[in-house]
Protein backbone atom coordinates (compact mmCIF):
# COMPACT_ATOMS: atom_id res chain seq x y z
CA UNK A 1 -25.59 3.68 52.13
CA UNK A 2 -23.63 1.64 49.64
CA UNK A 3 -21.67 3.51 47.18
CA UNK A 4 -20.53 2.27 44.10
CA UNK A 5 -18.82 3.85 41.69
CA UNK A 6 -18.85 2.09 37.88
CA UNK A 7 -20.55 1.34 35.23
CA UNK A 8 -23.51 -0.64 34.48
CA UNK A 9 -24.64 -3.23 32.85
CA UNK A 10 -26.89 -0.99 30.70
CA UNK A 11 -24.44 1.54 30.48
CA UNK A 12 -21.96 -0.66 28.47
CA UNK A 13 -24.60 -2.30 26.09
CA UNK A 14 -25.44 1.41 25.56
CA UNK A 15 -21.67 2.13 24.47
CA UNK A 16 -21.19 -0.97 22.68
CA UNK A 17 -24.16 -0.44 20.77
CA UNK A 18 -22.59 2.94 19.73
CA UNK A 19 -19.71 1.78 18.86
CA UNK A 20 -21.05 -0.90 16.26
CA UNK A 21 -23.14 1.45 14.75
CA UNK A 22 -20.14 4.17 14.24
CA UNK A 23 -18.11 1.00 12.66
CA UNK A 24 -21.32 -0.30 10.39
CA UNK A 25 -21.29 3.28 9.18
CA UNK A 26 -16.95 3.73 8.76
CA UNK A 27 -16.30 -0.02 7.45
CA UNK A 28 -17.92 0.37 3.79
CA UNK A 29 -16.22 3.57 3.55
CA UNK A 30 -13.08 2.17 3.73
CA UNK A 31 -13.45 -0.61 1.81
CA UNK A 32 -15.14 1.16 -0.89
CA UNK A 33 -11.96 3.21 -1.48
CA UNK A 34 -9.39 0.93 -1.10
CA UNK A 35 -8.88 -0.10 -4.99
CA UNK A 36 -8.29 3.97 -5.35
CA UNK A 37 -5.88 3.84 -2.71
CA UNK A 38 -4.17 0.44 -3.76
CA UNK A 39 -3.40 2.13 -7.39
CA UNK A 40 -2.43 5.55 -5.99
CA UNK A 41 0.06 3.53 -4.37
CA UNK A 42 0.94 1.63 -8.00
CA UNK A 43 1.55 5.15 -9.52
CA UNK A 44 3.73 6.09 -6.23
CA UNK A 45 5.77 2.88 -6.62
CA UNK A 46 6.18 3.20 -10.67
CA UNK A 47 7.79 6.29 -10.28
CA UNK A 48 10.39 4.59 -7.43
CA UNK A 49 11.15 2.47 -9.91
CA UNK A 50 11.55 4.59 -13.09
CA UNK A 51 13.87 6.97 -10.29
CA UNK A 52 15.69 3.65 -9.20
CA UNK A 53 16.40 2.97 -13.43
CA UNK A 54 17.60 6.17 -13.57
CA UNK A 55 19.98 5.68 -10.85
CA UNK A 56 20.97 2.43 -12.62
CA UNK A 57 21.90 4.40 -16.18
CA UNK A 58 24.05 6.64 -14.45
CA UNK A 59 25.94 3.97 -12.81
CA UNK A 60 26.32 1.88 -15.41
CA UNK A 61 25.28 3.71 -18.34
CA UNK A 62 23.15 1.54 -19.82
CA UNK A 63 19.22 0.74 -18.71
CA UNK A 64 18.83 -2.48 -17.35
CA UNK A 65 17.22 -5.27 -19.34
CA UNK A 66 14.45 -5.88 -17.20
CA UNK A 67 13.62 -5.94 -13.15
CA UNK A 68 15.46 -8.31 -11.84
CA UNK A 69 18.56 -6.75 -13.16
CA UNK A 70 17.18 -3.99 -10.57
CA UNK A 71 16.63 -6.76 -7.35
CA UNK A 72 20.45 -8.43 -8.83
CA UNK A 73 22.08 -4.98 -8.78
CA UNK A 74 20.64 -3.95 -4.98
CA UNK A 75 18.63 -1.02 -6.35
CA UNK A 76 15.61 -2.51 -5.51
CA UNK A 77 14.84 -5.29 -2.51
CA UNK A 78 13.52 -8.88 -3.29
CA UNK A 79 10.17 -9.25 -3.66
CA UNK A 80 9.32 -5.39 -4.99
CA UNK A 81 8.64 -6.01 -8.58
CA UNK A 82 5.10 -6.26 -8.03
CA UNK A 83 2.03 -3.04 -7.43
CA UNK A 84 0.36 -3.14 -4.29
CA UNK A 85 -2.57 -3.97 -6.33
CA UNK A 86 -0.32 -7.11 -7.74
CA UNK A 87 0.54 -5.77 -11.24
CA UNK A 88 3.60 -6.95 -12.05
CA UNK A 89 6.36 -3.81 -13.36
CA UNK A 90 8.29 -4.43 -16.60
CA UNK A 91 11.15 -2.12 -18.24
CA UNK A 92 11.19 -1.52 -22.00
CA UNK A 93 13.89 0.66 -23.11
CA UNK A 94 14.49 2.57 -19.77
CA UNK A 95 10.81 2.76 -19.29
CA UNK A 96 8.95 1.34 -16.35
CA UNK A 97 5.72 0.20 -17.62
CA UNK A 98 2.71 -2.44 -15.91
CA UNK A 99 1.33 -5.03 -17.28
C-alpha cells in the first residue's frame, strides 16, 4: 500500500477559504480605525515638538520663529514638520500649534 503523507487538494482550498474569511472579517477593522490612530499619532508628535522648542529656549533662550528654525538648528530631522495625518505644525510664540 502506497503511503502518502500531505495535504490535499481539498484540504488547502479548505484553509484558504478560512483564511479569506478571517481577513474579510479583520481588514475593515483596521481600516475603520486608522484616522483615530493617524491623529493619536498627531497629538504624540505635537508634543515632540513643543519638548524639542523647549529644548531650543534653553539653548538659545529665545523660541524659534517658526519650524524650520527647528530642522536648521538639528532639533528636528528634514522632512518632520508635517502630522502623520499631513497637518502641517506651526510655532506661535513658543507654542506648537496645527493648522
Amino acid at each position: 500500500m502506497n503511503n502518502e503523507n500531505g495535504f490535499t487538494l481539498i484540504e488547502m482550498m479548505i484553509v484558504l477559504l478560512i483564511i479569506s474569511i478571517l481577513l474579510m472579517i479583520t481588514l475593515p477593522n483596521i481600516t475603520r480605525h486608522n484616522s483615530k490612530i493617524n491623529s493619536t499619532g498627531c497629538e504624540a508628535f505635537v508634543k515632540m515638538v513643543e519638548a524639542e522648542v523647549q529644548a531650543f529656549y534653553m539653548d538659545k533662550n529665545s523660541y524659534p520663529q517658526n519650524i524650520s528654525d527647528l530642522v536648521d538648528e538639528g532639533y528636528l530631522k528634514e522632512g518632520q514638520t508635517t502630522c502623520p495625518n499631513g497637518k502641517e505644525l506651526s510655532i506661535q510664540n513658543g507654542s506648537v500649534e496645527v493648522k
